[in-house]
Protein backbone atom coordinates (compact mmCIF):
# COMPACT_ATOMS: atom_id res chain seq x y z
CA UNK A 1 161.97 125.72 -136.93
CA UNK A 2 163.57 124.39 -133.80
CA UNK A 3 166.35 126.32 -131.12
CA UNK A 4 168.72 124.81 -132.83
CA UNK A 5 168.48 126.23 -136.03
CA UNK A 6 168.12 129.85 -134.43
CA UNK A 7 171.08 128.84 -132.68
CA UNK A 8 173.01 128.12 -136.29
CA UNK A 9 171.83 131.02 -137.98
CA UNK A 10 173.66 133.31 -134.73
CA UNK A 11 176.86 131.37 -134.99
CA UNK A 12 177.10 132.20 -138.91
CA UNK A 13 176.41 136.24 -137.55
CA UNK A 14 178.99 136.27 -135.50
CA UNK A 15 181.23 134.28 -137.73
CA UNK A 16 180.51 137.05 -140.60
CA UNK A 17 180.71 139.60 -137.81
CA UNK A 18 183.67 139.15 -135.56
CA UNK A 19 182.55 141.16 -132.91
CA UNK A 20 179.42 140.86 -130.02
CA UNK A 21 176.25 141.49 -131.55
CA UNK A 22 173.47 143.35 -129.40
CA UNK A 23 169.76 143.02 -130.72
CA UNK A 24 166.78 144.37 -129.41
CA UNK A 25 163.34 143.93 -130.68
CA UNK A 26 160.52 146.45 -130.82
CA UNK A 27 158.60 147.67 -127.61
CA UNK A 28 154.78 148.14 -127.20
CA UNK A 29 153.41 151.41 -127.60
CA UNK A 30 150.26 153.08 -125.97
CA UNK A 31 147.42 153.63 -129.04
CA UNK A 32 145.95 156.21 -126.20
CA UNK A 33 146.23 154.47 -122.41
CA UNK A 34 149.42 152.95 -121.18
CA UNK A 35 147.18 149.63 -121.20
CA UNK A 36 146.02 150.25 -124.69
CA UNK A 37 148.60 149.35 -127.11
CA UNK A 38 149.08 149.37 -131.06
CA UNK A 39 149.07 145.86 -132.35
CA UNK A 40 152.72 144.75 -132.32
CA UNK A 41 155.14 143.25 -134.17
CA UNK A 42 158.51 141.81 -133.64
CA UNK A 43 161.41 143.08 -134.99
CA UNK A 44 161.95 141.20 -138.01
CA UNK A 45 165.82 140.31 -137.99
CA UNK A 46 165.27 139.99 -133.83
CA UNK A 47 162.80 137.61 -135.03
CA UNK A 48 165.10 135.74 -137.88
CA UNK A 49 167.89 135.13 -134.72
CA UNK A 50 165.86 134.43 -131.59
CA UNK A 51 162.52 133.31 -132.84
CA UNK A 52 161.67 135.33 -129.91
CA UNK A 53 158.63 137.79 -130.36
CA UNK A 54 158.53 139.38 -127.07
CA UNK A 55 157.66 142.92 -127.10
CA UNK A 56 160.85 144.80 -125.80
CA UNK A 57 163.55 141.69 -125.53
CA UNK A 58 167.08 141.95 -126.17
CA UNK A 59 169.80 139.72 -127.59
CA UNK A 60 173.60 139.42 -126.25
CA UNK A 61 175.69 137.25 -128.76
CA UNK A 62 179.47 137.05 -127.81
CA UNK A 63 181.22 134.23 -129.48
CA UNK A 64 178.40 132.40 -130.48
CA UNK A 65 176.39 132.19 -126.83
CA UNK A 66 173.04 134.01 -126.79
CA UNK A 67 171.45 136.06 -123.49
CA UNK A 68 168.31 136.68 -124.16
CA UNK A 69 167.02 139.54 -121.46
CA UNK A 70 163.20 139.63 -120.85
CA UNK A 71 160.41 140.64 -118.86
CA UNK A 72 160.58 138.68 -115.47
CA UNK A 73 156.96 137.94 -114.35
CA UNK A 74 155.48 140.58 -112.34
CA UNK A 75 153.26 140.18 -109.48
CA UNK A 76 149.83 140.11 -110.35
CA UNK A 77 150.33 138.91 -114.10
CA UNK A 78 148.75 136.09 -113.67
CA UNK A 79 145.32 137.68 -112.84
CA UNK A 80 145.43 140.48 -116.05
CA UNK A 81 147.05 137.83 -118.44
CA UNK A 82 147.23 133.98 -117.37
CA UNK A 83 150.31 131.96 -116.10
CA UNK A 84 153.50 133.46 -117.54
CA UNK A 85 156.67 131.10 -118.04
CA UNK A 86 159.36 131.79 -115.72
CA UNK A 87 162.85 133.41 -117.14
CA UNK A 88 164.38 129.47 -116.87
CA UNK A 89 161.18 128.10 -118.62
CA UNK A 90 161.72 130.78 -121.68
CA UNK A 91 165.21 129.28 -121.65
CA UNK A 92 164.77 126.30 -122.64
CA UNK A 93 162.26 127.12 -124.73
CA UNK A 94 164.04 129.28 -127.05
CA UNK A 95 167.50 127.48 -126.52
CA UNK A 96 169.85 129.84 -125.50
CA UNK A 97 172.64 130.18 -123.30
CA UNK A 98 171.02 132.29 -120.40
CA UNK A 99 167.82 134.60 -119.93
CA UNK A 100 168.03 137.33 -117.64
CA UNK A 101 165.61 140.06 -116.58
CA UNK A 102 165.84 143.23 -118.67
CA UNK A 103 167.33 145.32 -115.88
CA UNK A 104 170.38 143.45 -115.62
CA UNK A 105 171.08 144.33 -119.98
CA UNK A 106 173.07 147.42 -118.88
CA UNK A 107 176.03 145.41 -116.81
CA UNK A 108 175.99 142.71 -118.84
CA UNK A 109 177.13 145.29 -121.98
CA UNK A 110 179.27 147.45 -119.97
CA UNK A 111 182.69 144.91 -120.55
CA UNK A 112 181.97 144.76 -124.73
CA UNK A 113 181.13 149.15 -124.62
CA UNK A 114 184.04 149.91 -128.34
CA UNK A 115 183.55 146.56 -129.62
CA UNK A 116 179.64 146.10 -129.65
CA UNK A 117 177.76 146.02 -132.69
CA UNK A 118 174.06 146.49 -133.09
CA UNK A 119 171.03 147.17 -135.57
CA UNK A 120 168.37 149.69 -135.55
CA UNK A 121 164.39 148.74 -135.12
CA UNK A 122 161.26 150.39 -136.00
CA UNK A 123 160.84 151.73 -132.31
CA UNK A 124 162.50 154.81 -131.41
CA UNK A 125 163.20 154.13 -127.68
CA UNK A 126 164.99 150.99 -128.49
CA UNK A 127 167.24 152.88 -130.80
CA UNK A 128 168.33 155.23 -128.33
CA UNK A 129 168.75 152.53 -126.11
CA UNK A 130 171.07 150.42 -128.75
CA UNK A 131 173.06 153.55 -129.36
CA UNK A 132 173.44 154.13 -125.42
CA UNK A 133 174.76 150.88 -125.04
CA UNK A 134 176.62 150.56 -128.13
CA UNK A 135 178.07 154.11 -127.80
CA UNK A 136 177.04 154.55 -131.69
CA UNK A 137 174.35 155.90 -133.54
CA UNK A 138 171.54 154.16 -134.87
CA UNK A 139 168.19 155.04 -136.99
CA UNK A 140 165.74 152.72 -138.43
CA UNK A 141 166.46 154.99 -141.89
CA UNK A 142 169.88 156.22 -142.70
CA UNK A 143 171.98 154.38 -139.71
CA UNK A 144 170.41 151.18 -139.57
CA UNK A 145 174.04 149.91 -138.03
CA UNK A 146 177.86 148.69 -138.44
CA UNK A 147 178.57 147.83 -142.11
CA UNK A 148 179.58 144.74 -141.45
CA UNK A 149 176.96 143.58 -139.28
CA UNK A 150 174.65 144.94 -141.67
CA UNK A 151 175.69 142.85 -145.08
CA UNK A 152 175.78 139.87 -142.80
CA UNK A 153 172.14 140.03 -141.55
CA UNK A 154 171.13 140.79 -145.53
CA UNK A 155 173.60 138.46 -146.67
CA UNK A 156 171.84 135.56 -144.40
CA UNK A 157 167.91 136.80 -144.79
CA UNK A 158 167.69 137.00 -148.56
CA UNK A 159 167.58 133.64 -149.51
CA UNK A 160 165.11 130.98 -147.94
CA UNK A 161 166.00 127.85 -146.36
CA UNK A 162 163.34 124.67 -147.07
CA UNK A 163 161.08 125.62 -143.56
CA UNK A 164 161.07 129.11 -144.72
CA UNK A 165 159.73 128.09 -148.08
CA UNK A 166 157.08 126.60 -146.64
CA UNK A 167 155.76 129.15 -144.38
CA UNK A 168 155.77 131.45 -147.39
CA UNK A 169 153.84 128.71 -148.94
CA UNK A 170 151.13 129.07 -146.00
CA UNK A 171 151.09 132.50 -146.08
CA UNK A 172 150.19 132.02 -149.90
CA UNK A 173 147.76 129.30 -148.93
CA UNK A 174 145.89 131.93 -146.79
CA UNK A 175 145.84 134.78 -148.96
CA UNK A 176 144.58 132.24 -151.75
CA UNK A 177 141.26 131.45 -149.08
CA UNK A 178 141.35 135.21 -148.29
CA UNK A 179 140.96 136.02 -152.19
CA UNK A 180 138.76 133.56 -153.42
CA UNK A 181 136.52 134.74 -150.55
CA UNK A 182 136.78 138.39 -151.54
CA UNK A 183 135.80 137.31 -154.86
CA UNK A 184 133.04 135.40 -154.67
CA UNK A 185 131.37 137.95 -152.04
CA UNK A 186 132.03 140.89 -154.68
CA UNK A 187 128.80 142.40 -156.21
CA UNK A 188 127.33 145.71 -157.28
CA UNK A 189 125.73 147.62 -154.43
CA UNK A 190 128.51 146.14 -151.46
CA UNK A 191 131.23 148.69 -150.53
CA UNK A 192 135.28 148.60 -150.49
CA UNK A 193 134.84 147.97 -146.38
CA UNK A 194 132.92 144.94 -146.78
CA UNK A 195 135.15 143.50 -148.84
CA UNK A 196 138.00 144.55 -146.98
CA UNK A 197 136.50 143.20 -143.80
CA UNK A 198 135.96 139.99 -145.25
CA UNK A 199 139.71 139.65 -146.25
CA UNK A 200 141.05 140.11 -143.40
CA UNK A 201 138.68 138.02 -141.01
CA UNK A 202 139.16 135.35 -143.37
CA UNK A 203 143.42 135.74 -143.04
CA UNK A 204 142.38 135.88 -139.45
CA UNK A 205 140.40 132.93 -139.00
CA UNK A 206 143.30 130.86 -140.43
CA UNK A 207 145.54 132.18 -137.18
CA UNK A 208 147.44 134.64 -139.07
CA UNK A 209 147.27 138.33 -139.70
CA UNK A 210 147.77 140.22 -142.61
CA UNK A 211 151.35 141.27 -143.85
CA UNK A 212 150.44 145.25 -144.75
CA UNK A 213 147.16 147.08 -144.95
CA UNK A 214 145.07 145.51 -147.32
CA UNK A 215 144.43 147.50 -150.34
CA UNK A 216 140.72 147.25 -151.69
CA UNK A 217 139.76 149.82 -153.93
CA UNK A 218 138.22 150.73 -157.45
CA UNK A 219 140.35 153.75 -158.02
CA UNK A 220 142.93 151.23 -158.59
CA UNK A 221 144.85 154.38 -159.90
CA UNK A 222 145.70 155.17 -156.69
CA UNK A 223 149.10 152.62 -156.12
CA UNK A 224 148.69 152.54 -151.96
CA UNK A 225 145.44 153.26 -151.66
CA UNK A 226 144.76 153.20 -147.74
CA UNK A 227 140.83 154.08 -147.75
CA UNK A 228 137.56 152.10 -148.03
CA UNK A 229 135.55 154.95 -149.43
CA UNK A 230 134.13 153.60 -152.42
CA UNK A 231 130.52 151.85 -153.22
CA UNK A 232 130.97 148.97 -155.41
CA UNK A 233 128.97 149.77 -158.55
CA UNK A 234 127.91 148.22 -161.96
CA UNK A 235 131.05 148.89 -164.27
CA UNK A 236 133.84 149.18 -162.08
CA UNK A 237 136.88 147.10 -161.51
CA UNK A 238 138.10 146.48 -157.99
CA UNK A 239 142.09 145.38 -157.33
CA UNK A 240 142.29 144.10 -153.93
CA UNK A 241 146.24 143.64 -153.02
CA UNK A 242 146.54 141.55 -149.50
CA UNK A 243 148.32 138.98 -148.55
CA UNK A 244 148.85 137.16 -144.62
CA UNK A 245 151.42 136.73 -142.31
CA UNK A 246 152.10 133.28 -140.88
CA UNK A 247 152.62 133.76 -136.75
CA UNK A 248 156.69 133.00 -137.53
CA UNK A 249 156.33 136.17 -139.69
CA UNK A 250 156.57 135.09 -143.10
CA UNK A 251 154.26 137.11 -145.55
CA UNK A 252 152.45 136.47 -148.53
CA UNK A 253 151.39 139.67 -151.44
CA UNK A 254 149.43 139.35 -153.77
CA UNK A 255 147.19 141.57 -156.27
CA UNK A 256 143.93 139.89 -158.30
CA UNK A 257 141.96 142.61 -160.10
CA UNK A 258 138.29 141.58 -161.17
CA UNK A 259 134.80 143.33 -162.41
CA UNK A 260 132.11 143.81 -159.71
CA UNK A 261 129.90 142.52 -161.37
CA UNK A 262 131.62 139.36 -162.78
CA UNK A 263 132.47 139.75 -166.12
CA UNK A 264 134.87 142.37 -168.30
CA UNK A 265 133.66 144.70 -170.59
CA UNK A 266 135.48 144.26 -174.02
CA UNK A 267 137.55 147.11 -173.13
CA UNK A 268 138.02 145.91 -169.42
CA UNK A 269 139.50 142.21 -170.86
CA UNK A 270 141.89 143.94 -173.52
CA UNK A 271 143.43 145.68 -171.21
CA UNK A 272 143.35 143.35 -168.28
CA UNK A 273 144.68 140.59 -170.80
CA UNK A 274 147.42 142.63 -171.84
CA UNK A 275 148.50 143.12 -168.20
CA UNK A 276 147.96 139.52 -167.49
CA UNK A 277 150.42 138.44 -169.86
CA UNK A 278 153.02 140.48 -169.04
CA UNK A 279 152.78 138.76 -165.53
CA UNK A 280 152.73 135.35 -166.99
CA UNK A 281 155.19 136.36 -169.63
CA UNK A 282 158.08 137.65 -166.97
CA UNK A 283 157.31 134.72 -164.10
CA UNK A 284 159.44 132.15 -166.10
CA UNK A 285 162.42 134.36 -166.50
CA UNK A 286 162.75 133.89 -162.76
CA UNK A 287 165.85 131.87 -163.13
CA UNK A 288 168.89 131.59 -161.05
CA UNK A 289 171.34 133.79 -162.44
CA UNK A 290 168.99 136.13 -164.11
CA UNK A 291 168.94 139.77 -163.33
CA UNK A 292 165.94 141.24 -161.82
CA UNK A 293 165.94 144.00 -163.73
CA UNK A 294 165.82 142.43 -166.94
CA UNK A 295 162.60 141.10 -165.69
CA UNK A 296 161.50 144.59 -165.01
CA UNK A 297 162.39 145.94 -168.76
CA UNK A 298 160.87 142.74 -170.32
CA UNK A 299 157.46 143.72 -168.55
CA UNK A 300 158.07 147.20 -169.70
CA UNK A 301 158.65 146.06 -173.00
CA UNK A 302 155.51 143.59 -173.17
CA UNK A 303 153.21 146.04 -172.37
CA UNK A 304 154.12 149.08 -173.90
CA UNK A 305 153.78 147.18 -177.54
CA UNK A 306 150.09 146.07 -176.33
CA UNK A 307 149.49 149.77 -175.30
CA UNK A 308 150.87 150.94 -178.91
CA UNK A 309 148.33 148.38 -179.93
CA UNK A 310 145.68 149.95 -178.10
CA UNK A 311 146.50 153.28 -179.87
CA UNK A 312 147.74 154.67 -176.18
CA UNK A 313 151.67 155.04 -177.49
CA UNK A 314 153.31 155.97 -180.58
CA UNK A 315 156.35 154.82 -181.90
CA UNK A 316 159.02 151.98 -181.35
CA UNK A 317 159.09 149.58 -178.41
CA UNK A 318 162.68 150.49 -177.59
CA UNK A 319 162.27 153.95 -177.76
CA UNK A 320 158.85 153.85 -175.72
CA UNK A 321 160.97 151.95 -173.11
CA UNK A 322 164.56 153.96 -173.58
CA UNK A 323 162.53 157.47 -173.13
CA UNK A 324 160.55 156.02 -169.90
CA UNK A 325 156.91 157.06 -171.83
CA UNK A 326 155.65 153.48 -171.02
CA UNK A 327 156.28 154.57 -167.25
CA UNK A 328 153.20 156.86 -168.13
CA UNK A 329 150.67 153.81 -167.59
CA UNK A 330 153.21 151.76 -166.03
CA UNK A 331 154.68 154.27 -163.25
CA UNK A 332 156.57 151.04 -161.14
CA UNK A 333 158.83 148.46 -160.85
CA UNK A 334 157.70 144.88 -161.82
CA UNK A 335 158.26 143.50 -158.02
CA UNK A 336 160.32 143.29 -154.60
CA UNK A 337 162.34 140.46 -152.36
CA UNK A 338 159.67 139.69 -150.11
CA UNK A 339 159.86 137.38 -146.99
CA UNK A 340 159.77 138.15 -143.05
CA UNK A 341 159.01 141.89 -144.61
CA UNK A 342 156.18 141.91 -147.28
CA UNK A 343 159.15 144.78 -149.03
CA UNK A 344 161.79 142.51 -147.35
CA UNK A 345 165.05 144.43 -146.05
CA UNK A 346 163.94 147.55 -147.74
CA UNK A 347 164.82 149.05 -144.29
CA UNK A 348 168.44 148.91 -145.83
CA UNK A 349 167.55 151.14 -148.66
CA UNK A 350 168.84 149.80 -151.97
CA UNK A 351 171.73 148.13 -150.43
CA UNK A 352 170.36 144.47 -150.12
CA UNK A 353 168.13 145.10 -153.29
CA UNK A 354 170.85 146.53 -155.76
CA UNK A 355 173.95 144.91 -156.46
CA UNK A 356 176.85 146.59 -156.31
CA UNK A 357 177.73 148.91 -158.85
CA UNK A 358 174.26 149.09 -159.78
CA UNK A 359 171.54 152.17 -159.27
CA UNK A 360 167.79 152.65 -159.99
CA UNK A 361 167.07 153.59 -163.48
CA UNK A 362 166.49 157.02 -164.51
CA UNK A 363 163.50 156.47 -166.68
CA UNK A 364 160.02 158.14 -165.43
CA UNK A 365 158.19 154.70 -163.73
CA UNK A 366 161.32 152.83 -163.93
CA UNK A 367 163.16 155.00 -161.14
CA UNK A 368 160.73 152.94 -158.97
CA UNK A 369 162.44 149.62 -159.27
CA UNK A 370 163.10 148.34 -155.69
CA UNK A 371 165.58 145.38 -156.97
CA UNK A 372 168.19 144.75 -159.18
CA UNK A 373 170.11 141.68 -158.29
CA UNK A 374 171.12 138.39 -160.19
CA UNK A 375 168.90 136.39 -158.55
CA UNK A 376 170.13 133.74 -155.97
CA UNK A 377 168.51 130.21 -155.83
CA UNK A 378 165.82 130.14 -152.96
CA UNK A 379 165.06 133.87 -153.21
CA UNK A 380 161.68 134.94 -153.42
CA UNK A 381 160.31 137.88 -155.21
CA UNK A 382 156.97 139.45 -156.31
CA UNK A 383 155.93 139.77 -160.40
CA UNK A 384 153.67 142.50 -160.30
CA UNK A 385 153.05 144.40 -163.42
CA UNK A 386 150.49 147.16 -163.88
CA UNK A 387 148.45 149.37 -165.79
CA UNK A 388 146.99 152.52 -164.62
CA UNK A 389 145.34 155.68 -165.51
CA UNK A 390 146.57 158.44 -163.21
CA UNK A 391 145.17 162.19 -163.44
CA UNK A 392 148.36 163.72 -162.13
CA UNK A 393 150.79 161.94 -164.79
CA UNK A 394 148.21 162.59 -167.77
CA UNK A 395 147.71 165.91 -166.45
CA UNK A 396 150.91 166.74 -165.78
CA UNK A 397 152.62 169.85 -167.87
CA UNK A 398 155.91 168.89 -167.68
CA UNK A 399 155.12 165.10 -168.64
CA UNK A 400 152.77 166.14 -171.66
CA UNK A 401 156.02 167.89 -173.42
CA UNK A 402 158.38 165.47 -172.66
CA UNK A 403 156.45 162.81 -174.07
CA UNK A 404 154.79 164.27 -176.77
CA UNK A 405 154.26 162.58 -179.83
CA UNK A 406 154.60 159.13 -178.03
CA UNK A 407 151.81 158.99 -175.76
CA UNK A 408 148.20 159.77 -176.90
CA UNK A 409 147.17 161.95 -174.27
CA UNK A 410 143.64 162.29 -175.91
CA UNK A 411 143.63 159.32 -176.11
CA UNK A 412 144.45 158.23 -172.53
CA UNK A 413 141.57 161.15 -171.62
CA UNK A 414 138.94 158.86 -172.45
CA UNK A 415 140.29 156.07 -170.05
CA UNK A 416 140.23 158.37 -166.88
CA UNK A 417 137.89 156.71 -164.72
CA UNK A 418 138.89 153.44 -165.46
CA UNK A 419 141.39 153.07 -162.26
CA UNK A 420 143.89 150.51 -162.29
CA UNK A 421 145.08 146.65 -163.02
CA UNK A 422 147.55 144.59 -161.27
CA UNK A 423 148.28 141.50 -161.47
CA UNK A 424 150.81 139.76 -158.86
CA UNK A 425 152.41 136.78 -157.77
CA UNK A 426 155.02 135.76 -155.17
CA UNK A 427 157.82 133.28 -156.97
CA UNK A 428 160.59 131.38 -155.48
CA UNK A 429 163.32 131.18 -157.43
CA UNK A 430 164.78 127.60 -157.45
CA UNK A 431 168.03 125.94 -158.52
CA UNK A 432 170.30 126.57 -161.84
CA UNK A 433 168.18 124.99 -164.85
CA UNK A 434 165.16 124.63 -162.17
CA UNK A 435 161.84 126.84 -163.24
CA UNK A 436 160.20 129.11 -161.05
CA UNK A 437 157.85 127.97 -157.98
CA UNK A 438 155.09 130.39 -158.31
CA UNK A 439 153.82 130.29 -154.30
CA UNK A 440 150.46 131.91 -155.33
CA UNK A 441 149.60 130.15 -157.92
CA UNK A 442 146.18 128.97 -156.50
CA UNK A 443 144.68 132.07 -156.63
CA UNK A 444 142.29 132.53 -160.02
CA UNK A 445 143.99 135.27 -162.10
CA UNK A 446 141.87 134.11 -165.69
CA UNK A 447 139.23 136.34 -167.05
CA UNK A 448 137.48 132.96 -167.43
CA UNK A 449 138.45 131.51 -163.74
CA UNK A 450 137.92 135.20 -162.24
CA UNK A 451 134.38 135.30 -164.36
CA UNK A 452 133.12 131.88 -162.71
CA UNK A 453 134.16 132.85 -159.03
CA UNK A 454 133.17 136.08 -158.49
CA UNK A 455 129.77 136.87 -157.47
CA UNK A 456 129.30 133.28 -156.98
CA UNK A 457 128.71 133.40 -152.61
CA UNK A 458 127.16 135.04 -150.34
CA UNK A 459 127.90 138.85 -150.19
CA UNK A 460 130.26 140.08 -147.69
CA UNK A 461 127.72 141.94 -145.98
CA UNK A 462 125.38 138.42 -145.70
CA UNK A 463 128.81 136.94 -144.48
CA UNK A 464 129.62 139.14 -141.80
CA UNK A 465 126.68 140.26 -140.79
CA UNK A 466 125.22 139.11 -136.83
């Protein structure tokens, strides 16, 4: 992506906006020292309009013109971090108007104070100095910024031009490396941190990073599961969802779910077949035009008459679906926009995910939907149905009665233990009549391509051992 496109993409802003636009991007911040920070990451829509990942930079748009204000070099810098590019080098580079040093930001706002528009960021100082300058109020989560500015930066990220397709297609071609590697080091008696490890130096290696904190885990149950606790043993099932981050920011996510020892039990393969399908069953209705939520309820549908089947639900499909007792082993929605955020825009709440008029279902498991728009061309979202066996929704008092008579919870009892499947893709959505470009494609999601791969290397601990 070259200056000049950044450069387009601010004109249409301010063309949507009609007023000066102020951006900052996130700031580093200390992990413990001053000199010991967290890892960082830009700003995503500071990212989308400058391509400028500097930790604590700031945009001025007025009519078009971008001043970028940065961190002049400091003496000494060169010794602690290598040359640094001079404020006119930086210029050039990112192809705007002017860069100045960060202390002249307040003057240069002081003329546009009543008419200056701006967007909250992850990092609280920034905020409060947006709102300062802006003389309005800003937080990352309930007063994210003007209205208008705000539809026009969703309005312009949601759908992908041809070079962001293709980073998203990197990202997908890492995660695919990243997975296959997982798998074929995966073997009873190696640990959730191995294989964790492995995923991520492997996303690394490729000169990316991941795009969220990878999930590796055989309680599978648990939908975010943030520890590696868990010794990999004969029996279980371990879901890995991870996916990479391309240095522009794009990001990949994507869930495989496979035995530890390499092949399903009968009972393993009914189930993970069932979920499988739904995945491949809903990826084709990604059409321009369709609603995303459709998509959802079709997944719903699918597997809730396979879990009848397997003697977990009672009853009709619709009224399984209509009551929300499928959300009982399907307690989600089928997917997300994804793109410079692996959630993308979900720092909007619902507004750049539901259209208007629209509201998250009611349904138990369905209330989880994060999208329900008629998809655009170019979008790109995730298919990611799932089937789990929670304790605290089969447990659950108030869940039992309400659903009685249409879930088998003595039935379900006997699954406890068993964790959780998901299956997931990422899957642009092309042009009217087009099908579906499923990004991740690559990555083995067969019980017979998943039963020939895993097991079949070295071990992660062989792998990343000294």
């Amino acid at each position: 992506m070259s200056a000049p496109d950044f450069a387009q993409r601010r004109r249409q802003l301010c063309e949507r906006v009609g007023a000066p636009v102020l951006l900052g991007n996130n700031g580093t911040r200390a992990r413990n020292l001053p000199m010991n920070s967290v890892p960082f990451r830009a700003d995503s829509s500071f990212l989308y309009f400058t391509g400028c990942a500097e930790p604590g930079a700031y945009a001025l748009v007025v009519d078009g013109q971008c001043t970028l204000f940065l961190q002049p070099p400091e003496p000494g810098d060169e010794l602690w971090h290598g040359e640094v590019e001079s404020l006119e080098s930086r210029r050039q580079r990112y192809g705007v108007h002017a860069v100045k040093a960060l202390a002249e930001l307040d003057a240069a706002c002081e003329g546009l104070r009543g008419r200056l528009v701006s967007l909250a960021v992850p990092d609280l100082a920034v905020n409060q100095r947006l709102s300062g300058l802006t003389g309005k109020a800003l937080a990352y989560t309930g007063s994210p910024g003007a209205e208008a500015l705000v539809d026009a930066v969703m309005q312009l990220r949601r759908s992908r031009d041809a070079w962001e397709i293709d980073e998203m297609r990197e990202a997908a071609r890492v995660a695919s490396l990243a997975h296959r590697a997982a798998m074929r080091a995966t073997r009873a008696g190696g640990h959730e941190r191995e294989i964790a490890a492995l995923f991520d130096a492997v996303v690394a290696s490729q000169g990316a990073t991941t795009s969220y904190h990878s999930i590796v885990t055989v309680r599978g149950e648990i939908l975010h599961n943030p520890d590696y606790k868990n010794p990999l043993r004969e029996g279980d099932l371990l879901l890995l969802d991870g996916g990479a981050e391309t240095p522009s920011g794009y990001a990949s996510d994507v869930t495989r779910t496979w035995p530890v020892n390499g092949k399903f039990t009968s009972r393993q393969r009914d189930m993970y077949q069932l979920c499988l399908e739904a995945n491949e069953h809903c990826i084709p209705m990604c059409t321009a035009g369709r609603r995303y939520a459709d998509i959802h309820w079709a997944a719903t549908r699918y597997l809730a008459a396979g879990l009848r089947d397997l003697g977990l639900l009672r009853g009709g499909v619709d009224g399984l679906v209509e009551s929300g007792a499928a959300g009982v082993f399907f307690p989600h929605g089928v997917g997300h926009l994804i793109g410079l955020d692996v959630h993308d825009l979900e720092n909007f709440g619902d507004r750049p995910a539901y259209a208007q008029g629209r509201s998250r279902p009611k349904q138990f498991g369905a209330r989880f939907l994060r999208l329900d728009l008629d998809l655009p061309a170019d979008v790109v979202v995730t298919i990611e149905p799932g089937i789990y066996f929670v304790p605290a929704i089969l447990h659950d008092p108030a869940l039992r009665a309400e659903f009685e008579g249409m879930v088998d919870f003595t039935a379900a009892e006997a699954w406890l233990g068993f964790g959780g499947i998901r299956v997931e893709d990422d899957v642009r959505v092309r042009g009217e009549g087009e099908a579906p470009e499923v990004l991740t494609a690559d990555i083995p999601k067969s019980v017979a391509d998943i039963e020939a791969l895993v097991g079949t290397g070295p071990s992660a601990r062989e792998r990343l051992s000294p």
